[in-house]
N, C-alpha and C. Protein backbone atom coordinates (compact mmCIF):
# COMPACT_ATOMS: atom_id res chain seq x y z
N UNK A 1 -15.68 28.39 48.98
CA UNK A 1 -14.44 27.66 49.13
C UNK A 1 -14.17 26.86 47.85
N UNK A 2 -14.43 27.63 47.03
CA UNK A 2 -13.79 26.93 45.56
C UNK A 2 -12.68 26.11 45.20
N UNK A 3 -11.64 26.96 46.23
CA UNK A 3 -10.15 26.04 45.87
C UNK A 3 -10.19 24.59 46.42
N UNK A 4 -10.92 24.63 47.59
CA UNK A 4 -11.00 23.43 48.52
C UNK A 4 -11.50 22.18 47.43
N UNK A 5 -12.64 22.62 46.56
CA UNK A 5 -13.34 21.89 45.87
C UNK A 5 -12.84 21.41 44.33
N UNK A 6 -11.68 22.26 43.93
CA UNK A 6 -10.68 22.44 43.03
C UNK A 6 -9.94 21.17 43.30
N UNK A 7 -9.56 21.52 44.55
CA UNK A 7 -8.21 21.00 45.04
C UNK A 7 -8.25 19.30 45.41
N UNK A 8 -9.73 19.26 45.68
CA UNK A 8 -9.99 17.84 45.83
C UNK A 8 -10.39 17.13 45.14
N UNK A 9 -10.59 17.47 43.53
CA UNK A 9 -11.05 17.13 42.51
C UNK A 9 -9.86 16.56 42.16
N UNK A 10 -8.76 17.57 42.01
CA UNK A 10 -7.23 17.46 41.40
C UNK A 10 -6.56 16.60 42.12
N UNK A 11 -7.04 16.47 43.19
CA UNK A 11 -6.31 15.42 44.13
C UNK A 11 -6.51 13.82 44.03
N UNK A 12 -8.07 14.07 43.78
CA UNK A 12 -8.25 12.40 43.23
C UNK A 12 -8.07 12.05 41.50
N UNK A 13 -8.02 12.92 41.14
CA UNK A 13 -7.85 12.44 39.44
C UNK A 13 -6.36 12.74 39.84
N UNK A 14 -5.20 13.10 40.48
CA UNK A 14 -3.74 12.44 40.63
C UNK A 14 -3.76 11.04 41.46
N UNK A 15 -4.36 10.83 41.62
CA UNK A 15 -4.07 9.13 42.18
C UNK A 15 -5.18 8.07 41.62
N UNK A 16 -5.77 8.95 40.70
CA UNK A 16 -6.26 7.94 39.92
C UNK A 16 -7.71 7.29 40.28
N UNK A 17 -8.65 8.16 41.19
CA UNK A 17 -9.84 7.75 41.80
C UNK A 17 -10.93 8.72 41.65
N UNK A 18 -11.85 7.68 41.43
CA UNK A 18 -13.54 8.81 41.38
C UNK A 18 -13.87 9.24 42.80
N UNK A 19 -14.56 10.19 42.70
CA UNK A 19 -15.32 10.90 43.68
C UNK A 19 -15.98 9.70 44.78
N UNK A 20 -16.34 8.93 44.41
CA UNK A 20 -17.03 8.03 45.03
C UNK A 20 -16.02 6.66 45.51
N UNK A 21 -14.57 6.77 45.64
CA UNK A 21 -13.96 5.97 45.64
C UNK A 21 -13.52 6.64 47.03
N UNK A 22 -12.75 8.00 46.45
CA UNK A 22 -12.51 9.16 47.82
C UNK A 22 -13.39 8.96 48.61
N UNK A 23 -14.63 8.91 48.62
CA UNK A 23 -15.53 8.94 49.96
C UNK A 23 -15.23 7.46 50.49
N UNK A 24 -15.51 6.62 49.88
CA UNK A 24 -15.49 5.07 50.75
C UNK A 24 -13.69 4.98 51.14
N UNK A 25 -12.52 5.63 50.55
CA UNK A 25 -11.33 5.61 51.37
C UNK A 25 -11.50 6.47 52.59
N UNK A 26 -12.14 7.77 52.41
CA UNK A 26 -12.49 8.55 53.52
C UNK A 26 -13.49 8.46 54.67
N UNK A 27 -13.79 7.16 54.27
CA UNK A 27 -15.30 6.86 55.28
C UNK A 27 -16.64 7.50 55.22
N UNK A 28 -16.59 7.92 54.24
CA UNK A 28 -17.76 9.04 54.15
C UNK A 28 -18.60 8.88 53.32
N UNK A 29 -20.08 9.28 53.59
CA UNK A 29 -21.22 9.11 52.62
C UNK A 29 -20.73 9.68 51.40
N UNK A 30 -20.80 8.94 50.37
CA UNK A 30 -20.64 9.73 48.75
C UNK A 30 -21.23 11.12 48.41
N UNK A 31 -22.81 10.95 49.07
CA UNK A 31 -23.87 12.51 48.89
C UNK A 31 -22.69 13.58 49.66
N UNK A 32 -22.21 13.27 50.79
CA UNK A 32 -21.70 14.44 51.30
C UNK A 32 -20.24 14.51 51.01
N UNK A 33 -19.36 13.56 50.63
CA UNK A 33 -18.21 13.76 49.60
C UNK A 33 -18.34 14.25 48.48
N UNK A 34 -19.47 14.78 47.69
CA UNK A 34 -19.44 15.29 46.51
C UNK A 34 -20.27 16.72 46.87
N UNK A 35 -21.10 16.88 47.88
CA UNK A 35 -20.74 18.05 48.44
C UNK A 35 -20.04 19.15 48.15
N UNK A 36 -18.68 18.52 48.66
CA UNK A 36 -17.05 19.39 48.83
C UNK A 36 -16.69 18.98 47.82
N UNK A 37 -16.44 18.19 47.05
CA UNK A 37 -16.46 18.57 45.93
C UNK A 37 -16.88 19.39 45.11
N UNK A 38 -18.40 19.34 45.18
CA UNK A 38 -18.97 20.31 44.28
C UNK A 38 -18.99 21.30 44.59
N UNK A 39 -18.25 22.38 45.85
CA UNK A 39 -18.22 23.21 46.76
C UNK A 39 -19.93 23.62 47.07
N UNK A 40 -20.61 22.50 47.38
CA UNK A 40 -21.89 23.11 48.04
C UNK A 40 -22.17 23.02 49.58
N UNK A 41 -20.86 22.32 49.92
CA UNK A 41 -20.58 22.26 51.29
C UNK A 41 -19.31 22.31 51.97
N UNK A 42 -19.02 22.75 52.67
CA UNK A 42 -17.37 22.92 53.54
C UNK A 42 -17.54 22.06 54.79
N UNK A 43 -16.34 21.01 54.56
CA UNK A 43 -16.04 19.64 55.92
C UNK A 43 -16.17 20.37 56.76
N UNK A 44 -16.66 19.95 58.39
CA UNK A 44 -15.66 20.74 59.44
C UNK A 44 -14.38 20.12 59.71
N UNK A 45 -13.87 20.94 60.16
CA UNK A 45 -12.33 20.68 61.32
C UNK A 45 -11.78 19.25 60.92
N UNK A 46 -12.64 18.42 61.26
CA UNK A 46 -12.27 16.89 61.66
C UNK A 46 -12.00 16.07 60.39
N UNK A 47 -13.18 15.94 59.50
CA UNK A 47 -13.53 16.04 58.30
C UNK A 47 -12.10 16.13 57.77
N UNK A 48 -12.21 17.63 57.33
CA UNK A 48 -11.26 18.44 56.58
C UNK A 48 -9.92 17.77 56.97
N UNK A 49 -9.24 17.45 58.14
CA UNK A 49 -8.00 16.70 58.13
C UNK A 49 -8.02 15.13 58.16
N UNK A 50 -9.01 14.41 57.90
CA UNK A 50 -9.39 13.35 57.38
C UNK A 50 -9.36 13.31 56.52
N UNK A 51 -9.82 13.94 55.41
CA UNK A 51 -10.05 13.67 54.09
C UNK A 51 -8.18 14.22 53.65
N UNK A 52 -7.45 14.86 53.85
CA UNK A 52 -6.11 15.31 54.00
C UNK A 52 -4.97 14.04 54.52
N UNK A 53 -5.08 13.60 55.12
CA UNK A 53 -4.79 12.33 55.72
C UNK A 53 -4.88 11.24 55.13
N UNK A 54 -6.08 10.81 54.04
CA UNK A 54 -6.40 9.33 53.68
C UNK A 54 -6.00 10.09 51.95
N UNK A 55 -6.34 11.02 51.73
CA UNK A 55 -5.75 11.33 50.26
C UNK A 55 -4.19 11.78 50.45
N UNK A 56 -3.23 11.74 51.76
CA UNK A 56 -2.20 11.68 51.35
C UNK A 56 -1.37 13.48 50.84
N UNK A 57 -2.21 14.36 51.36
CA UNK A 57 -1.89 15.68 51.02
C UNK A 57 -2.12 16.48 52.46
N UNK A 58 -1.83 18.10 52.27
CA UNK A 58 -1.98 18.71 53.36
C UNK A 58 -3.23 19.52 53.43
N UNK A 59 -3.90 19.78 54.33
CA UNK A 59 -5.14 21.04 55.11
C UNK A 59 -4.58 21.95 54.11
N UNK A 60 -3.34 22.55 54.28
CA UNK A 60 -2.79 23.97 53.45
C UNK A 60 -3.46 23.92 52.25
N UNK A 61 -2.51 22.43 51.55
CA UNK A 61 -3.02 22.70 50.08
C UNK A 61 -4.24 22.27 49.85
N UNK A 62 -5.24 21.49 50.66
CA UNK A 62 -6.69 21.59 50.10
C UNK A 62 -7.25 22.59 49.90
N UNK A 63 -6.93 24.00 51.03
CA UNK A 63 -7.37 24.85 51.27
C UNK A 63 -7.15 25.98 50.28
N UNK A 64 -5.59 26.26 49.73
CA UNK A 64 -5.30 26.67 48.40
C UNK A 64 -4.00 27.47 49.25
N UNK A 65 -3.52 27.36 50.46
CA UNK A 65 -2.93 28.31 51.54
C UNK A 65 -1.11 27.69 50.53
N UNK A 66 -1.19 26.67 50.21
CA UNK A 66 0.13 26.29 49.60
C UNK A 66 0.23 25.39 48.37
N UNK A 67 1.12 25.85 47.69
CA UNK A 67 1.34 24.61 45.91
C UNK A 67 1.75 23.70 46.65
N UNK A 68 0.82 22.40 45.48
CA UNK A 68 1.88 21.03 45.67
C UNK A 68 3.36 21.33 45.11
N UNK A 69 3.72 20.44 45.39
CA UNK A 69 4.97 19.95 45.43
C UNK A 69 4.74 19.26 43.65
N UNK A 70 5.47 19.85 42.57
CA UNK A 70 5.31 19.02 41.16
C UNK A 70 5.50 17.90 41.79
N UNK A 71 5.07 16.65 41.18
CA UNK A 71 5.38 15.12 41.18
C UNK A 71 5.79 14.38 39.60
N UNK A 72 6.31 13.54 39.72
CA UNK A 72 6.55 12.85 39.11
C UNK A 72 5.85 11.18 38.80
N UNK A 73 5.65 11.09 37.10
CA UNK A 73 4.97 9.35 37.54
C UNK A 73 5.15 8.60 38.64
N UNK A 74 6.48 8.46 39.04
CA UNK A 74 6.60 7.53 40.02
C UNK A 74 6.27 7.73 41.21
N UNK A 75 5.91 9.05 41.70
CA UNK A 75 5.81 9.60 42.97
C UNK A 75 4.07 9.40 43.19
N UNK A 76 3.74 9.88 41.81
CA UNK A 76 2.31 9.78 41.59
C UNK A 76 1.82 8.03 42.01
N UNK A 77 2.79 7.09 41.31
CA UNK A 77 2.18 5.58 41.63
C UNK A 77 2.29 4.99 42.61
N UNK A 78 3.77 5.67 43.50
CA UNK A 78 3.95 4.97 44.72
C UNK A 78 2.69 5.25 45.53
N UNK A 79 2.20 6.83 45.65
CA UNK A 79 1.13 7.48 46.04
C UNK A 79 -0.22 6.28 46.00
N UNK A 80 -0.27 6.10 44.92
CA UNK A 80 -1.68 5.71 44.69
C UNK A 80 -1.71 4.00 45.66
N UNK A 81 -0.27 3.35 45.38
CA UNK A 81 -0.34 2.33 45.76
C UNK A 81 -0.47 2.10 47.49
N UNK A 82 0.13 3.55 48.20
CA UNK A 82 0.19 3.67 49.10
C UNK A 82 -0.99 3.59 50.01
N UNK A 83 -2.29 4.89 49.33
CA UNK A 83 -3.40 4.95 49.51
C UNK A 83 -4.26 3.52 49.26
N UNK A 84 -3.92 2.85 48.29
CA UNK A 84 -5.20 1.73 47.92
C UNK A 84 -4.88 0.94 49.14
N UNK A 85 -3.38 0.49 49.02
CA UNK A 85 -2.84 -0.57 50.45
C UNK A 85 -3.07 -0.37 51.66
N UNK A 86 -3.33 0.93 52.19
CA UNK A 86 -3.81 1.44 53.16
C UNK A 86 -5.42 0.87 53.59
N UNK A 87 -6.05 0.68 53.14
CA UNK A 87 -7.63 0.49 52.82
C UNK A 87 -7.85 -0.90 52.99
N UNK A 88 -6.73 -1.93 52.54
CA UNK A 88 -6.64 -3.40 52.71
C UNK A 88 -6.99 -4.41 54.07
N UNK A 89 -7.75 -5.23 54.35
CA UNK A 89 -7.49 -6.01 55.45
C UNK A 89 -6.09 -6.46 55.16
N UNK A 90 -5.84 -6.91 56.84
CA UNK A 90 -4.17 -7.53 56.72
C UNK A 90 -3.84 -8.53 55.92
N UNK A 91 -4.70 -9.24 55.51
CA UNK A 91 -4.60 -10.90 55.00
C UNK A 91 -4.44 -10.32 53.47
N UNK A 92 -5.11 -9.32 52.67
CA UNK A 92 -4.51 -9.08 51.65
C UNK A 92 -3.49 -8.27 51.71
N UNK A 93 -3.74 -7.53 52.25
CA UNK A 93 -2.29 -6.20 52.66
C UNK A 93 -1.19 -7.60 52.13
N UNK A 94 -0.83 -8.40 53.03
CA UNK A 94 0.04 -9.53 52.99
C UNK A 94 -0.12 -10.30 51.46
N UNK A 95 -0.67 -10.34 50.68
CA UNK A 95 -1.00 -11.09 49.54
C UNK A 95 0.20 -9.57 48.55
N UNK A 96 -0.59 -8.24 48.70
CA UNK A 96 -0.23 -7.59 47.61
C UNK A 96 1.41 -7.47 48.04
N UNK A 97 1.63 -7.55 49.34
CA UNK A 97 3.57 -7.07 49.74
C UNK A 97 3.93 -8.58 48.84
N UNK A 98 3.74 -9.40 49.03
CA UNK A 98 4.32 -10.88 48.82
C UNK A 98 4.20 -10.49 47.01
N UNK A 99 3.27 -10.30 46.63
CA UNK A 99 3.27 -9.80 45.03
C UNK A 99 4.39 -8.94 44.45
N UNK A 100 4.31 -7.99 45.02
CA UNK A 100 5.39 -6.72 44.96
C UNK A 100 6.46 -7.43 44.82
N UNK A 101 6.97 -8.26 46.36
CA UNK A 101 8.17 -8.63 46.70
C UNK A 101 9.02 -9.22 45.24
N UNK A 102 8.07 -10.24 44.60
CA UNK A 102 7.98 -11.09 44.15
C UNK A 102 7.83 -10.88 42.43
N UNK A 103 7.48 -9.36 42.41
CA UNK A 103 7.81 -8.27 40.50
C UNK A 103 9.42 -7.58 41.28
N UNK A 104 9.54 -7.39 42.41
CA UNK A 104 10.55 -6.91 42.64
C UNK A 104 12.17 -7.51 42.51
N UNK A 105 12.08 -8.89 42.23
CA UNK A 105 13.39 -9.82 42.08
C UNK A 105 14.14 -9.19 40.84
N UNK A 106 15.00 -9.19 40.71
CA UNK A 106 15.88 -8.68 39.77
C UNK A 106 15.47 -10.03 38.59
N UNK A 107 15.49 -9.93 37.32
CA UNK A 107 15.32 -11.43 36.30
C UNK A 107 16.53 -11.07 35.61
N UNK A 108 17.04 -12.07 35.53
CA UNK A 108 18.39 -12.04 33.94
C UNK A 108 17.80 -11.69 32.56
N UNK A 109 18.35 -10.93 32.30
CA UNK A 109 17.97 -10.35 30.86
C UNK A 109 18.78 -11.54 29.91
N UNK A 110 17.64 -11.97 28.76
CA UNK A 110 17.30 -13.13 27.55
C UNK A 110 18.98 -11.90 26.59
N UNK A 111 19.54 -12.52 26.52
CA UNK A 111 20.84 -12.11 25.46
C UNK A 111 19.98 -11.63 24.12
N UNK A 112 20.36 -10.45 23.43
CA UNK A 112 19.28 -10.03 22.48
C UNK A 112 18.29 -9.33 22.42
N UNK A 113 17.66 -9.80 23.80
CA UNK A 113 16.90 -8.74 24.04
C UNK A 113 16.53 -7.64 24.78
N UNK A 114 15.73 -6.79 24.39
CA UNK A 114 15.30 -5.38 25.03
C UNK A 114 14.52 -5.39 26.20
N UNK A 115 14.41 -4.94 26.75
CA UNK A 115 13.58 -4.81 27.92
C UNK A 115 12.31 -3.75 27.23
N UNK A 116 11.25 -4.49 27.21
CA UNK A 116 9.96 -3.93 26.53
C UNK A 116 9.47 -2.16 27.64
N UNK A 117 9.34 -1.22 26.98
CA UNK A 117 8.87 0.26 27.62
C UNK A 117 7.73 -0.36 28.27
N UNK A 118 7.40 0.53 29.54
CA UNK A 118 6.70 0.79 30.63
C UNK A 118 6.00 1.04 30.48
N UNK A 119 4.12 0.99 29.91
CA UNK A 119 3.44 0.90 29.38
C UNK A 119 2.71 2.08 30.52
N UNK A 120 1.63 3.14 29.98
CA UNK A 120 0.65 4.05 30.39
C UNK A 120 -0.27 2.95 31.75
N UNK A 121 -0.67 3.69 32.93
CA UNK A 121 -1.16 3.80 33.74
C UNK A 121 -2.84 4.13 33.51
């Protein structure tokens, strides 16, 4: 099951996480998250749509049965932010929305100046 092990490699280097990050979002021992990774082992059933579920993709495409969908940076960051926030107790969950809320205010632009580029991820 190569693609599976492909596919979940590619899946966490698009949202920006090690092998060992995937397992503790997935609940899972690291030894046996790198496993499937390393295709020396295949999830069962349960597993397999767990790990599909908390990375935010489908059974199909782990499996290789369908292409992603191209993405875009932004689709890629909402993604990632989606997944990390997910993982949060409520009390920060509530800290990072109030943060967001709070880069999210519109600011008056300084007369003169540029609005500085969006710097690499």
């Amino acid at each position: 099951m190569k693609v599976f092990a492909k596919r979940l490699k590619e899946r966490a280097l698009q949202l920006g996480i090690s092998n060992s990050q995937a397992a503790r979002l997935c609940d899972l021992d690291e030894r046996r998250y790198s496993n499937y990774a390393n295709d020396q082992r295949e999830p069962d059933l349960m597993t397999l749509a767990k790990i599909a579920r908390v990375l935010d993709t489908s059974v199909d495409h782990l499996l290789g049965l369908t292409d992603a969908s191209p993405m875009n940076r932004r689709t890629l960051l909402l993604e990632r932010l989606t997944i990390a926030a997910g993982t949060l107790p409520e009390d920060q969950l509530e800290t990072v929305v109030k943060q967001t809320e709070a880069l999210a205010i519109p600011r008056p632009k300084k007369p003169g100046r540029k609005s500085p580029p969006i710097s690499g991820v």
